[in-house]
C-alpha atoms as a PDB file:
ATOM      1  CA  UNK A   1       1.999 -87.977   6.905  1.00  0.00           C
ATOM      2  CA  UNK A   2      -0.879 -88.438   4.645  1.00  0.00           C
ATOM      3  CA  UNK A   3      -0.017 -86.078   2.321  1.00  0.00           C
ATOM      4  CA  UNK A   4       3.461 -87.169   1.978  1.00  0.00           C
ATOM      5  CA  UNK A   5       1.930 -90.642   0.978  1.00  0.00           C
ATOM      6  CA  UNK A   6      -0.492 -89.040  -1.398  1.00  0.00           C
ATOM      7  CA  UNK A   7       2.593 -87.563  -3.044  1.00  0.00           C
ATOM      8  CA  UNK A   8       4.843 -90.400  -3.259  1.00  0.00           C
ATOM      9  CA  UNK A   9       2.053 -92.397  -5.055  1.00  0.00           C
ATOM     10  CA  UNK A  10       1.032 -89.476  -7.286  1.00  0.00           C
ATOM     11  CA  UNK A  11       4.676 -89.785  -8.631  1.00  0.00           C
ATOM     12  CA  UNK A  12       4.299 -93.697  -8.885  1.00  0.00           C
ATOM     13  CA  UNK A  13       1.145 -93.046 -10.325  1.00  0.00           C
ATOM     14  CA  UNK A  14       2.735 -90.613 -13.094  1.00  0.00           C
ATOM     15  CA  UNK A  15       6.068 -92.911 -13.721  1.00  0.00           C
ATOM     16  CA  UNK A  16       3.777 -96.128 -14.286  1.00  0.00           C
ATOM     17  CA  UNK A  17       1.793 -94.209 -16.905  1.00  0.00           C
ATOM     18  CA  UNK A  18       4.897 -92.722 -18.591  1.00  0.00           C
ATOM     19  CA  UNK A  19       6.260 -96.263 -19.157  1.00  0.00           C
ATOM     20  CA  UNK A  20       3.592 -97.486 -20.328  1.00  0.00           C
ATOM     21  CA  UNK A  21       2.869 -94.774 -23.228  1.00  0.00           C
ATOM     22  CA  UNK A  22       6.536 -95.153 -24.162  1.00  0.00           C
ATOM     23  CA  UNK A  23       5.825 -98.975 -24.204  1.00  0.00           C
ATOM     24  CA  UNK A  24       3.193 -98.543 -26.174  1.00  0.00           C
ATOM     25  CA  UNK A  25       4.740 -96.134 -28.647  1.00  0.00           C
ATOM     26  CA  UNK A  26       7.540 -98.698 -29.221  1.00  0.00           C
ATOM     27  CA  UNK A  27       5.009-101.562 -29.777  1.00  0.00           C
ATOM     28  CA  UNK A  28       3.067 -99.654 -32.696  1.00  0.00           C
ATOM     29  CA  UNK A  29       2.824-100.925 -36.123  1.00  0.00           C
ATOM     30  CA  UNK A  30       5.053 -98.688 -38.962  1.00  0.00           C
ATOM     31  CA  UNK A  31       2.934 -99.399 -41.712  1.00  0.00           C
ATOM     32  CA  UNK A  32      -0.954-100.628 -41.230  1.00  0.00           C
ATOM     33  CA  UNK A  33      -2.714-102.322 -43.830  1.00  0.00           C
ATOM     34  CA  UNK A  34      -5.389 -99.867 -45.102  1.00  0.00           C
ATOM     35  CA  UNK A  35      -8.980-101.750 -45.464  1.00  0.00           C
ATOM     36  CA  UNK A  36     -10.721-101.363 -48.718  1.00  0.00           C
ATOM     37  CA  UNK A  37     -14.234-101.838 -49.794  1.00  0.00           C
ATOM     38  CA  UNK A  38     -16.220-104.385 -52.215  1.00  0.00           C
ATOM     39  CA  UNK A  39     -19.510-103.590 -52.850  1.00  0.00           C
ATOM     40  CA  UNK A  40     -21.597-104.048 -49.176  1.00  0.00           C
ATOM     41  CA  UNK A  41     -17.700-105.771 -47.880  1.00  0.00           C
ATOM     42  CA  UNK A  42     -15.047-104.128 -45.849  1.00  0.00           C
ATOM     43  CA  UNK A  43     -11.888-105.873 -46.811  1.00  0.00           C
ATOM     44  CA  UNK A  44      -9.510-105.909 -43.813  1.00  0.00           C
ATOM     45  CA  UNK A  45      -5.265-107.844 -44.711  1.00  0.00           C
ATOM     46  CA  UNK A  46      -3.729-108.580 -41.550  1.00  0.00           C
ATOM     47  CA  UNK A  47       0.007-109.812 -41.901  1.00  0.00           C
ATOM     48  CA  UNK A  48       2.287-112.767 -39.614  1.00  0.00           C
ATOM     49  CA  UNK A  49       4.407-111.380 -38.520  1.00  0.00           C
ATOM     50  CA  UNK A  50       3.402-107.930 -38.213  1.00  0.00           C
ATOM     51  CA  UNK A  51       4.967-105.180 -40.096  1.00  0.00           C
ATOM     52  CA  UNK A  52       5.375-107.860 -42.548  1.00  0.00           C
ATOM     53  CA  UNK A  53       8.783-108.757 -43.744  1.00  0.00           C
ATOM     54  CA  UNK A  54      10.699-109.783 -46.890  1.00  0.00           C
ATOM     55  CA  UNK A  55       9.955-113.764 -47.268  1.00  0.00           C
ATOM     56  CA  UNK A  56       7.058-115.894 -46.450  1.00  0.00           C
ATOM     57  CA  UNK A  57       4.558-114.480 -44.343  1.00  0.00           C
ATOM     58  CA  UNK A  58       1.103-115.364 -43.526  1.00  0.00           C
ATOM     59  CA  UNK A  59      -1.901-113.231 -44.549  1.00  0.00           C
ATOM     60  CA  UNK A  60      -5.445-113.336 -43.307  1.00  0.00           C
ATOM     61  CA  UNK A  61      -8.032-111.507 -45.043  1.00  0.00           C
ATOM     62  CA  UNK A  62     -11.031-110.735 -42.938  1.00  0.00           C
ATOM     63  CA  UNK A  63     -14.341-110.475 -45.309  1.00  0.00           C
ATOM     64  CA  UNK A  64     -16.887-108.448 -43.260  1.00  0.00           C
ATOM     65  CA  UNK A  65     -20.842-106.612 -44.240  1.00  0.00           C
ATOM     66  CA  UNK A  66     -22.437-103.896 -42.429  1.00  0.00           C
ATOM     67  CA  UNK A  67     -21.450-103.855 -38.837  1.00  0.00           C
ATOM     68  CA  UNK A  68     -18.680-105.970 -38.662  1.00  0.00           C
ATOM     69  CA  UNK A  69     -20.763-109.457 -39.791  1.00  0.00           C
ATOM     70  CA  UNK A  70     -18.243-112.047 -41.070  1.00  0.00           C
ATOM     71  CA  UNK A  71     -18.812-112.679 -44.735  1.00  0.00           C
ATOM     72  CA  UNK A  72     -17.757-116.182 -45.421  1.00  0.00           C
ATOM     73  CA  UNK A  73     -19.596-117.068 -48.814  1.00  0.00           C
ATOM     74  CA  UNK A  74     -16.897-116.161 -50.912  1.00  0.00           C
ATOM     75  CA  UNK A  75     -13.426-117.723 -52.887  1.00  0.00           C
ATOM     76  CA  UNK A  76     -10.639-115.792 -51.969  1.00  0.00           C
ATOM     77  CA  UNK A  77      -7.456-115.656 -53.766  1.00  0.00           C
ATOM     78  CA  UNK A  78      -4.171-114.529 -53.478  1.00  0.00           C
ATOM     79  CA  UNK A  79      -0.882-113.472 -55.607  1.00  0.00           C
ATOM     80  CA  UNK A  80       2.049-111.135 -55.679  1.00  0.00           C
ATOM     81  CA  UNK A  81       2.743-110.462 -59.217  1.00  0.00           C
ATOM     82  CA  UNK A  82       0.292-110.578 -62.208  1.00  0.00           C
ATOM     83  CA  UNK A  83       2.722-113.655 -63.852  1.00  0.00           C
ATOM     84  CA  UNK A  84       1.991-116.085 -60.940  1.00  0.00           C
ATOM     85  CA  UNK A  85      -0.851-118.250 -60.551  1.00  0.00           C
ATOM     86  CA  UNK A  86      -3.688-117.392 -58.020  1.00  0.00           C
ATOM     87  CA  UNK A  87      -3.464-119.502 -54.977  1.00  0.00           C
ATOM     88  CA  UNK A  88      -6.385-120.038 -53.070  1.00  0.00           C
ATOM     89  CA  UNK A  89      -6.932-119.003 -49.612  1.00  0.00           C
ATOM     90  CA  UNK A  90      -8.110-121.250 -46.387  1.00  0.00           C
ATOM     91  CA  UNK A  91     -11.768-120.636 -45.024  1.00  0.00           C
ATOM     92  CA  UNK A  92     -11.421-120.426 -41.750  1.00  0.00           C
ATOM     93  CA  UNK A  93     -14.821-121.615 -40.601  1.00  0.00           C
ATOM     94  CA  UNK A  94     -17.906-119.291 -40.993  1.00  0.00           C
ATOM     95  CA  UNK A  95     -15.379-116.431 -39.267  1.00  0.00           C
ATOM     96  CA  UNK A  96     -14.974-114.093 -42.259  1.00  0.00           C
ATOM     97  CA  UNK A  97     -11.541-115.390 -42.284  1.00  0.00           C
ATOM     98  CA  UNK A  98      -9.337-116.404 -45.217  1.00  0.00           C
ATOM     99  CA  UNK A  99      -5.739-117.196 -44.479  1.00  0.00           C
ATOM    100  CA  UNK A 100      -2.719-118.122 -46.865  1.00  0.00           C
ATOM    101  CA  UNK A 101       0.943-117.946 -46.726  1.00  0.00           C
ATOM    102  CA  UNK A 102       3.000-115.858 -49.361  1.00  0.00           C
ATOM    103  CA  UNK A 103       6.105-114.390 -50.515  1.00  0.00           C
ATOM    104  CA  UNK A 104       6.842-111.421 -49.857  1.00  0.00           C
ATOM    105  CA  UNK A 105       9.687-109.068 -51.189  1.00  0.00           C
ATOM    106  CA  UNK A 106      10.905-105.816 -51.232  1.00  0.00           C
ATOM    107  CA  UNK A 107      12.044-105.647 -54.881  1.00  0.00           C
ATOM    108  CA  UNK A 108       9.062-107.125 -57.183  1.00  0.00           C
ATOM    109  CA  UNK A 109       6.161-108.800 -54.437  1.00  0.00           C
ATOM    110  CA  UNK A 110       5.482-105.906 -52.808  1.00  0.00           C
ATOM    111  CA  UNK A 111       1.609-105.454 -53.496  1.00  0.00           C
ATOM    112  CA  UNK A 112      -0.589-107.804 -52.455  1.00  0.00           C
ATOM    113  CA  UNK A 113      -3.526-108.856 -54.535  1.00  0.00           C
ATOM    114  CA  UNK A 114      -6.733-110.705 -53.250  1.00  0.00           C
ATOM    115  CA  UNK A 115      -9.258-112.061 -55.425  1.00  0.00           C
ATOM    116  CA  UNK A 116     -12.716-112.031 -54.122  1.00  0.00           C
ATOM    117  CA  UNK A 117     -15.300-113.756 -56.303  1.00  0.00           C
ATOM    118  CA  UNK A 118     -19.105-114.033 -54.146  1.00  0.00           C
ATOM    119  CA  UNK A 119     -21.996-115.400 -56.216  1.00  0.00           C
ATOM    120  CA  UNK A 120     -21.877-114.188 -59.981  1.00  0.00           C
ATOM    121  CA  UNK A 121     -19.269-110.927 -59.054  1.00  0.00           C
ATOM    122  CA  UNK A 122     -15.705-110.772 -58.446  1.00  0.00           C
ATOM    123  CA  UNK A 123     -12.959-108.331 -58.164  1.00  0.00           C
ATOM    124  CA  UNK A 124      -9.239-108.257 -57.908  1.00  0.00           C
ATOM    125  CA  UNK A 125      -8.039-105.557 -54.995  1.00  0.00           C
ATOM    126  CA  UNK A 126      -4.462-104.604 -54.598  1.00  0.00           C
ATOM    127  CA  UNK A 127      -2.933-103.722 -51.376  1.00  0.00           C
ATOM    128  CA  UNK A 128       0.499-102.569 -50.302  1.00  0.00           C
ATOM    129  CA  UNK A 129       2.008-105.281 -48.494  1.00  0.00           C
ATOM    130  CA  UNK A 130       5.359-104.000 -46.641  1.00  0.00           C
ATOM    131  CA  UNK A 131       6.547-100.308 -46.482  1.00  0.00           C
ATOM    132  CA  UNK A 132       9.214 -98.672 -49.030  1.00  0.00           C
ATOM    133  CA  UNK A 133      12.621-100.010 -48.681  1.00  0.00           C
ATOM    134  CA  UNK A 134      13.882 -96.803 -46.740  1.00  0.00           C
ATOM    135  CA  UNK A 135      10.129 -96.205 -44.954  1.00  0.00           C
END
């Protein structure tokens, strides 16, 4: 009898897992965000929603040193096309986190840039913002 028990909850076992991987799978993100670098930063763009879409969408740009320290001594600053006007991003506290909400399209605003000017340095990064229009 025991071993008939065993069994039934080895397959349990197995179909729980199986649902969850495919759960999983379906959940994933089609196109991450790759982080870039700044001088001792790691540059992280997280989107809202996420994939982002055509439209407004919120972006948070996570400023972190060496070993995942928040850096929150810096401006950031945000834009989609080299025409508009940088718009400045929210501090969030002393979390590394800067957060603004943009446009976002699949024709021209595309590529997200981020100003980061720290102390007597800046630089302008550019980052993908939503995947090819057939990607």
């Amino acid at each position: 009898m025991s071993r008939a028990l065993l069994r039934c909850a080895r397959r349990w076992l197995y179909a729980v897992v199986g649902i969850a991987l495919l759960a999983a799978c379906g959940n994933s993100r089609q196109a991450a965000i790759t982080p870039q670098r700044w001088n001792d930063l790691v540059v992280h763009v997280q989107t809202q929603p996420d994939p982002p879409q055509p439209g407004a969408n919120e972006v948070l740009v996570i400023l972190a040193a060496p070993r995942g320290v928040p850096t929150y001594d810096c401006i950031v600053s945000l834009r989609t096309l080299d025409s508009d006007d940088w718009v400045q991003a929210i501090q969030d506290g002393h979390s590394g986190v800067y957060r603004r909400v943009v446009g976002l399209d699949r024709a021209q605003r595309s590529t997200l840039q981020v100003r980061i000017v720290r102390r007597d340095e800046q630089t302008v990064l550019r980052f993908p913002a939503l995947p090819a229009p057939n990607g």
